[in-house]
N, C-alpha and C. Protein backbone atom coordinates (compact mmCIF):
# COMPACT_ATOMS: atom_id res chain seq x y z
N UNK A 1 3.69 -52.82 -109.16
CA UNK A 1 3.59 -52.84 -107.72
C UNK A 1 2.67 -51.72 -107.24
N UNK A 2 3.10 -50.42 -107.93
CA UNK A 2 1.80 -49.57 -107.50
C UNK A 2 0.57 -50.10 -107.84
N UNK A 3 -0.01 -50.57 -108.71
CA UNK A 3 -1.04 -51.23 -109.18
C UNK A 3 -1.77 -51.87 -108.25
N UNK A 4 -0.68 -53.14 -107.65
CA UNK A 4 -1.30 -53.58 -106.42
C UNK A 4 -1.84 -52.87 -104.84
N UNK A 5 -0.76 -52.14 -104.84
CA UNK A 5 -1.05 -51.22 -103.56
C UNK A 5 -2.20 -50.48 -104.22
N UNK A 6 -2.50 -49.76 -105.13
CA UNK A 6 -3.89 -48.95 -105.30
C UNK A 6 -5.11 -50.19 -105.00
N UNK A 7 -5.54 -51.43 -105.69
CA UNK A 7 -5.79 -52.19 -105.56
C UNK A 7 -6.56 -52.79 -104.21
N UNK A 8 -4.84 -52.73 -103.20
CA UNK A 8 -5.27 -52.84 -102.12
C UNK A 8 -5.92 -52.01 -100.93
N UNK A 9 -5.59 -50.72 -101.52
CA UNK A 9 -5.95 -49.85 -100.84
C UNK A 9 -7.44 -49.50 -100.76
N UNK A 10 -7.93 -49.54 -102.67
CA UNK A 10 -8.57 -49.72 -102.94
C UNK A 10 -9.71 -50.76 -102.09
N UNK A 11 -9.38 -51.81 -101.94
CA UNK A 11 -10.30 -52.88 -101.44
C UNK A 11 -10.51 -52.72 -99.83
N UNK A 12 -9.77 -52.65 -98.94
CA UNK A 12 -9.58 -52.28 -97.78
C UNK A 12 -10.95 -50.08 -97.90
N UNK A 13 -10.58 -49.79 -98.55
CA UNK A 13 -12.02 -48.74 -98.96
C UNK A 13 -13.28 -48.85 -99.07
N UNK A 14 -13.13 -49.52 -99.47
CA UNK A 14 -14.34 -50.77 -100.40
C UNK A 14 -15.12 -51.62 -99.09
N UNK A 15 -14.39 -52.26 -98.78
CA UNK A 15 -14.89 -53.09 -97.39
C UNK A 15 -14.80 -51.89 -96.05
N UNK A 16 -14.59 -51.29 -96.05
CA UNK A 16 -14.76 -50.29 -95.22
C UNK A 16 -16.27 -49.95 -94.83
N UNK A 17 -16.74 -49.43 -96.33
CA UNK A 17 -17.68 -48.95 -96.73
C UNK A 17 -18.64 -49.72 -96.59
N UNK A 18 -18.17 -50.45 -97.16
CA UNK A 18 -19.43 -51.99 -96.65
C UNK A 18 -19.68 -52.75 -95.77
N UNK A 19 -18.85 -52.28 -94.49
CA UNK A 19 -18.95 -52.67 -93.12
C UNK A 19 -19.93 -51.67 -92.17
N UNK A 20 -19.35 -50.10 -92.85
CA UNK A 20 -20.12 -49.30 -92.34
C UNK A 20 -21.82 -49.02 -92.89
N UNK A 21 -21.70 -49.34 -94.06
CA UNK A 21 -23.47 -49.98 -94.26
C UNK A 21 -24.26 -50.78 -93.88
N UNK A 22 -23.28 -51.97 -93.56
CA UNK A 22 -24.01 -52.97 -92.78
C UNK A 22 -24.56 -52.82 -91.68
N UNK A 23 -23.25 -51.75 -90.66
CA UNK A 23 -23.38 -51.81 -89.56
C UNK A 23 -24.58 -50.64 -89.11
N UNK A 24 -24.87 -49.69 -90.09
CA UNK A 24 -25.92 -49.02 -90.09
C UNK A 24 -27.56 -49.13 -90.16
N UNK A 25 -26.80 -50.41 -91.18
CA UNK A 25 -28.39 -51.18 -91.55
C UNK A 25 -28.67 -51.75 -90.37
N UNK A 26 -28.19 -52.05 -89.84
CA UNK A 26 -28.37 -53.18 -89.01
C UNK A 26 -28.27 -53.01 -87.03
N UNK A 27 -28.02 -51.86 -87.00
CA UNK A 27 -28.06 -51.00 -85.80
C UNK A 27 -28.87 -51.53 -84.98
N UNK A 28 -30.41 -51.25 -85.83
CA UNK A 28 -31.56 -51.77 -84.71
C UNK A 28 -31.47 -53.12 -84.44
N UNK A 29 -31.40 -53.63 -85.00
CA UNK A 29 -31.36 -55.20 -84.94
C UNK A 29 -30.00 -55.65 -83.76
N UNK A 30 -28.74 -55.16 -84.06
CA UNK A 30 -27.61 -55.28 -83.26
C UNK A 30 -28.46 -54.73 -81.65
N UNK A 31 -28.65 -53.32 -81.33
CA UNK A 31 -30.05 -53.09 -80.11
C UNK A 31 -30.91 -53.92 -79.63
N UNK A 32 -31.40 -54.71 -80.56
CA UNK A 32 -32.59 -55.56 -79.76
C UNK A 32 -32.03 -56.74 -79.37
N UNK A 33 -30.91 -57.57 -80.46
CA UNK A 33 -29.59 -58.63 -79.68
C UNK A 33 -29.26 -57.92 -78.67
N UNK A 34 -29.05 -56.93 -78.13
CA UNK A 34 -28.02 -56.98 -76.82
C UNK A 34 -29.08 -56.37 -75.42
N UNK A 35 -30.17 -56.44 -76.50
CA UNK A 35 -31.38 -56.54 -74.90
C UNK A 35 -31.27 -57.83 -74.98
N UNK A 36 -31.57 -58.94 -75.62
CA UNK A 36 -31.73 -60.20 -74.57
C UNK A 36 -30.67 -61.06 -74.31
N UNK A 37 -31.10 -61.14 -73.83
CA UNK A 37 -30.41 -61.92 -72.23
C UNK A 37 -29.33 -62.88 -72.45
N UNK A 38 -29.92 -63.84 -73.36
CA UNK A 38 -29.07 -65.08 -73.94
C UNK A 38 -27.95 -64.73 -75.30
N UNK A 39 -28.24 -63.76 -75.61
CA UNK A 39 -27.57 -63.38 -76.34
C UNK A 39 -26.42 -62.44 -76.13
N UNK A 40 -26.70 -62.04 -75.28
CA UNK A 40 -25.63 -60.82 -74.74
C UNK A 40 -24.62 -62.11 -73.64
N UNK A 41 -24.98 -63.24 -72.99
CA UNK A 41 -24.39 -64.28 -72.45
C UNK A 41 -23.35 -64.89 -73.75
N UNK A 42 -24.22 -64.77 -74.56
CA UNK A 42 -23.66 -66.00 -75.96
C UNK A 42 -22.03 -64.80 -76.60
N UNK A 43 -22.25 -63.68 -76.58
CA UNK A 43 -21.31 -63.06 -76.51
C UNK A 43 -20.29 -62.48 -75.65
N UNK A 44 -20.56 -62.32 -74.51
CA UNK A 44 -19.72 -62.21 -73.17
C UNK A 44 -18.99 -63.74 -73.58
N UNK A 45 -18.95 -64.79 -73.43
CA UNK A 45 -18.72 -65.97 -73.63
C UNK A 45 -18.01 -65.88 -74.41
N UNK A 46 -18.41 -65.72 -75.77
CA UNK A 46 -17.45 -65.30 -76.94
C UNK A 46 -16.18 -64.63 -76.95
N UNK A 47 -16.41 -63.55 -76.21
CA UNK A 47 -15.54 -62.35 -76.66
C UNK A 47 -15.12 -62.80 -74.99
N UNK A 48 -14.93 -63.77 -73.94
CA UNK A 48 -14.47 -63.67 -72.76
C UNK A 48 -12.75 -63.30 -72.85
N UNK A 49 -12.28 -64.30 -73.86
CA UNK A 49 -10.68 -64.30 -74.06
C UNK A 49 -10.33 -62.93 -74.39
N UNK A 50 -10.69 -62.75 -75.24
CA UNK A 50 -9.90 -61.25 -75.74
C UNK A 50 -10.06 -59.96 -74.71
N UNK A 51 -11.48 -60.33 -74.05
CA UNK A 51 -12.00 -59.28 -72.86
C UNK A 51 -10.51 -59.07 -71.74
N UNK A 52 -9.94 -60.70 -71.68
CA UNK A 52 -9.04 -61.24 -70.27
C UNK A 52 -7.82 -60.37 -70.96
N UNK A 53 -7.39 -61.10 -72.63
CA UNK A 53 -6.49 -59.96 -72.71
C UNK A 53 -6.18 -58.53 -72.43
N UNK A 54 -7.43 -57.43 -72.91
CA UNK A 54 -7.30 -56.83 -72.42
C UNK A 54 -7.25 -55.99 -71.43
N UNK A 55 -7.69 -56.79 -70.37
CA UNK A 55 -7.43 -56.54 -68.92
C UNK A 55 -6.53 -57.13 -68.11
N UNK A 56 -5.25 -57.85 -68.80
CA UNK A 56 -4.29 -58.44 -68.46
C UNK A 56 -3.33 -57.28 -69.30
N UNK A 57 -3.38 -56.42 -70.34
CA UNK A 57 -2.66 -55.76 -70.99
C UNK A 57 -2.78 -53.98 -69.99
N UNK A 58 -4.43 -54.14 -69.66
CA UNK A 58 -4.21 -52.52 -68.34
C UNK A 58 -3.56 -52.73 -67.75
N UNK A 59 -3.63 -53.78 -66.70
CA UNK A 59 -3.25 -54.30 -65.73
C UNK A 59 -1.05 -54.27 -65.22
N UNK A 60 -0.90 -54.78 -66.51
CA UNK A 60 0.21 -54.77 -66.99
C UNK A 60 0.94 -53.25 -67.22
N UNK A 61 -0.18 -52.45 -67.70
CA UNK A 61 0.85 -51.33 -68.02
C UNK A 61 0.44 -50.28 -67.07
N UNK A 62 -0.75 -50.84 -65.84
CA UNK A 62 -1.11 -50.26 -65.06
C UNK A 62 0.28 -50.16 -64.04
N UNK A 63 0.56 -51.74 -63.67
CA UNK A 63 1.54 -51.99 -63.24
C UNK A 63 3.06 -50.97 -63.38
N UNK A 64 3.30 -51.29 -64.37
CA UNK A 64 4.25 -50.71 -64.94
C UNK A 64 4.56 -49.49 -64.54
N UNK A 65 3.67 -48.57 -64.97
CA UNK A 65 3.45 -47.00 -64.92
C UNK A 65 3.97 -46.34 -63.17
N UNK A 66 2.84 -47.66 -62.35
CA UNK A 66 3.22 -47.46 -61.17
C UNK A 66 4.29 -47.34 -60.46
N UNK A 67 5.01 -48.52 -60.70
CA UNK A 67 5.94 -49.15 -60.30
C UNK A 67 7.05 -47.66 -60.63
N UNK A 68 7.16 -47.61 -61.69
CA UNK A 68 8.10 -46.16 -62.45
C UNK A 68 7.83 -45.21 -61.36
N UNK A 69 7.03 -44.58 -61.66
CA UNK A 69 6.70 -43.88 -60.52
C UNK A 69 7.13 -43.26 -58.90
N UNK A 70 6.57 -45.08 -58.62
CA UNK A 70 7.31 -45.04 -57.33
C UNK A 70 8.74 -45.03 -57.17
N UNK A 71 9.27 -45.58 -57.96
CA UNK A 71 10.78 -45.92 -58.11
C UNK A 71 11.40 -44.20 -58.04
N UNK A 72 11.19 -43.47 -59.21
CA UNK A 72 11.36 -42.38 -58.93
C UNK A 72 11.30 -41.42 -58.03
N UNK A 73 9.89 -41.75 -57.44
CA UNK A 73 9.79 -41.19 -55.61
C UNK A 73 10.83 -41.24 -54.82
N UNK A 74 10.82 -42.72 -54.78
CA UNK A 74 12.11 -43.41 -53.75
C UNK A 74 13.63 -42.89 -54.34
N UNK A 75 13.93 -42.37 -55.52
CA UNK A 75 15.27 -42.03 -55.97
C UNK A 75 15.29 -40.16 -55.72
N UNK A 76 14.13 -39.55 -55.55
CA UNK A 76 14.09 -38.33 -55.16
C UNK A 76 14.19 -38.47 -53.77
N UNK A 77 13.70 -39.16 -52.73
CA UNK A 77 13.68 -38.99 -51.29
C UNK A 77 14.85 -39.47 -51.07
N UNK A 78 15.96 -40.02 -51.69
CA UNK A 78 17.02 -40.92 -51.29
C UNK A 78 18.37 -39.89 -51.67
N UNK A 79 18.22 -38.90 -52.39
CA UNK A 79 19.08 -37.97 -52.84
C UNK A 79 18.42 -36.62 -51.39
N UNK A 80 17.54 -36.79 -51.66
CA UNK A 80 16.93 -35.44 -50.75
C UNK A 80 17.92 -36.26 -49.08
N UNK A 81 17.43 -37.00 -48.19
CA UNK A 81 18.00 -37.94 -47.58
C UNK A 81 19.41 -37.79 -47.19
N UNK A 82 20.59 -38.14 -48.96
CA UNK A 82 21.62 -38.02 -48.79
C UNK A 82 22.25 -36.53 -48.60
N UNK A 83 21.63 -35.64 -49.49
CA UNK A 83 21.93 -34.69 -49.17
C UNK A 83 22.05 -33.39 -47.83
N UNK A 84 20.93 -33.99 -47.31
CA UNK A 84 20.50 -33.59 -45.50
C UNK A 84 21.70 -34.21 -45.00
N UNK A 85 22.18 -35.28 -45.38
CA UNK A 85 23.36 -36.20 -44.21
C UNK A 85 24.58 -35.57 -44.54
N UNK A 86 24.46 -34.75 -45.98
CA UNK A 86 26.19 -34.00 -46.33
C UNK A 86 26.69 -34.97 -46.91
N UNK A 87 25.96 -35.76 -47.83
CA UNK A 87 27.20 -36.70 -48.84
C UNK A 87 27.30 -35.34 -50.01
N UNK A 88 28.17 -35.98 -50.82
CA UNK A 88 28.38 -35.18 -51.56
C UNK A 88 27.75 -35.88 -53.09
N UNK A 89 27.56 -34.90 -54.29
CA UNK A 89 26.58 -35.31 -55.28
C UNK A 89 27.34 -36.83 -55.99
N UNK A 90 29.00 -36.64 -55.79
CA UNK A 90 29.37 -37.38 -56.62
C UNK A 90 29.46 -39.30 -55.53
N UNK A 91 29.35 -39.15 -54.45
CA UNK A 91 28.50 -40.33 -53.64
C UNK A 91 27.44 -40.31 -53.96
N UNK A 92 26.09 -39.07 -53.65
CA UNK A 92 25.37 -39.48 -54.33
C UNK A 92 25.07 -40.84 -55.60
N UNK A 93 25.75 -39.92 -56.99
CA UNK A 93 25.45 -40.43 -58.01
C UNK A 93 25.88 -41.57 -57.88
N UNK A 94 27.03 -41.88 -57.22
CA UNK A 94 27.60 -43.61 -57.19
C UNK A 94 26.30 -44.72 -56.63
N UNK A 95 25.90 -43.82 -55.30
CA UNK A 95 25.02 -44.24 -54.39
C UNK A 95 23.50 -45.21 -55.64
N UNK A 96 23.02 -43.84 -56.24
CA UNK A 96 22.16 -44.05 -57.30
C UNK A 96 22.24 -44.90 -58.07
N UNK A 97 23.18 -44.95 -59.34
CA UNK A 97 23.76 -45.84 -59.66
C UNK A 97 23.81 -47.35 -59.80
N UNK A 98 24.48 -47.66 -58.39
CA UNK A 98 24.88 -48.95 -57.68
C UNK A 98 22.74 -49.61 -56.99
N UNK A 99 22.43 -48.95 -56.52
CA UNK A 99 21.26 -49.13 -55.72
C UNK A 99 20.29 -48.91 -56.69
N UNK A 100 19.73 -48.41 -57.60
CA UNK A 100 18.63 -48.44 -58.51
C UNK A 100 19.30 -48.88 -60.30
N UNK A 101 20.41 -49.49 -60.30
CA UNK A 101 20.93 -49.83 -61.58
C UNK A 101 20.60 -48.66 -62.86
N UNK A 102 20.73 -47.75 -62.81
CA UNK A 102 20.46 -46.29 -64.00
C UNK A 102 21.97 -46.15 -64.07
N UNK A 103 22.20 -45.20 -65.27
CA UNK A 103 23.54 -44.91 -66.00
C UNK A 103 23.95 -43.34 -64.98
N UNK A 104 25.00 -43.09 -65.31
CA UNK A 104 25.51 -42.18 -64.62
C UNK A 104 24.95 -40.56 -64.45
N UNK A 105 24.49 -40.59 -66.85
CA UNK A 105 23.63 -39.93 -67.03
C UNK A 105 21.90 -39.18 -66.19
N UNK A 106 21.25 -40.82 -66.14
CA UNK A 106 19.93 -40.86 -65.45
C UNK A 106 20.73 -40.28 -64.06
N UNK A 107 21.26 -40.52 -63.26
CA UNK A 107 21.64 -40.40 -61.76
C UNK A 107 21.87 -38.79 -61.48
N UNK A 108 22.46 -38.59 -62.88
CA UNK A 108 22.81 -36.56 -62.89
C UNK A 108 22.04 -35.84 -63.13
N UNK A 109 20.43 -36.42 -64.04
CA UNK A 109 19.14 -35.94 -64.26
C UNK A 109 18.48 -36.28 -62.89
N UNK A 110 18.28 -36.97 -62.10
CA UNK A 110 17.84 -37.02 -60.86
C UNK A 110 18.24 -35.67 -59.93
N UNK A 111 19.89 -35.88 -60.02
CA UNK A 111 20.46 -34.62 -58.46
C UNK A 111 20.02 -33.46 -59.44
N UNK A 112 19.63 -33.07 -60.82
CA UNK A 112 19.17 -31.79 -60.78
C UNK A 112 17.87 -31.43 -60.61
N UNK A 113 17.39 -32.70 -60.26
CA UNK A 113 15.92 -32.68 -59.94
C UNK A 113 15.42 -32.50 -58.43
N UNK A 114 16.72 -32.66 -57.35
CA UNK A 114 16.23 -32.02 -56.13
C UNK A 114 17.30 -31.13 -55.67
N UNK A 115 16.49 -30.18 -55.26
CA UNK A 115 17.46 -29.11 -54.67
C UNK A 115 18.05 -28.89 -53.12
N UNK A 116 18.80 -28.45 -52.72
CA UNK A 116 19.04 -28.47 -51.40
C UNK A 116 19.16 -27.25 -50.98
C-alpha cells in the first residue's frame, strides 16, 4: 500500500511538472489566444458555467456573512433597548432566546457583550 501511495504521489509530481512546462512553453502562445477576439468569446462561453458557479458561491456566502452580521446588530441594539427599559438580564436572555432562536449559552455571550 505504501508502494502505491509513493506511486501516486509520485505521478501527481510528475504531472505537475509537466503541466508547469507546458504552461511555460506555451505562455506566449496562451498571450496571443487571449488577444483575439474569437477566442477569448470561444472561452468566456466555455468556462460561462463554472464562471456562474462561482459567482453564485460569493454571492451566497456574501449573503450569508451579511445577514450574520446584521442579525447580531439587531441582538446588540435589542439588549442595549431592553436594558434602558429596566428588564432584567434574565428576561433579557429569555427575550433573546425565544426571538432570535440561539441557546441560552449564545444569549449570555451577547449580555456580556453590551454594557449598561
Amino acid at each position: 500500500m505504501k508502494m502505491e501511495s509513493f506511486h501516486s504521489k509520485l505521478d501527481r509530481e510528475l504531472a505537475d511538472a509537466v503541466l508547469g512546462v507546458a504552461i511555460k512553453a506555451n505562455w506566449q502562445m496562451a498571450q496571443e489566444l487571449r488577444g483575439d477576439g474569437n477566442m477569448y468569446e470561444a472561452l468566456m462561453e466555455l468556462m460561462e458555467p463554472e464562471i456562474n458557479k462561482i459567482k453564485e458561491n460569493v454571492r451566497e456566502e456574501t449573503t450569508q456573512q451579511v445577514t450574520q452580521q446584521v442579525t447580531q446588530q439587531g441582538i446588540k441594539n435589542a439588549i442595549a433597548a431592553l436594558k434602558d427599559s429596566g428588564h432584567t438580564n434574565d428576561a433579557i436572555r429569555s427575550f433573546l432566546v425565544m426571538a432570535y432562536s440561539i441557546t441560552q449559552s449564545e444569549a449570555e455571550k451577547y449580555l456580556g457583550t453590551v454594557g449598561k
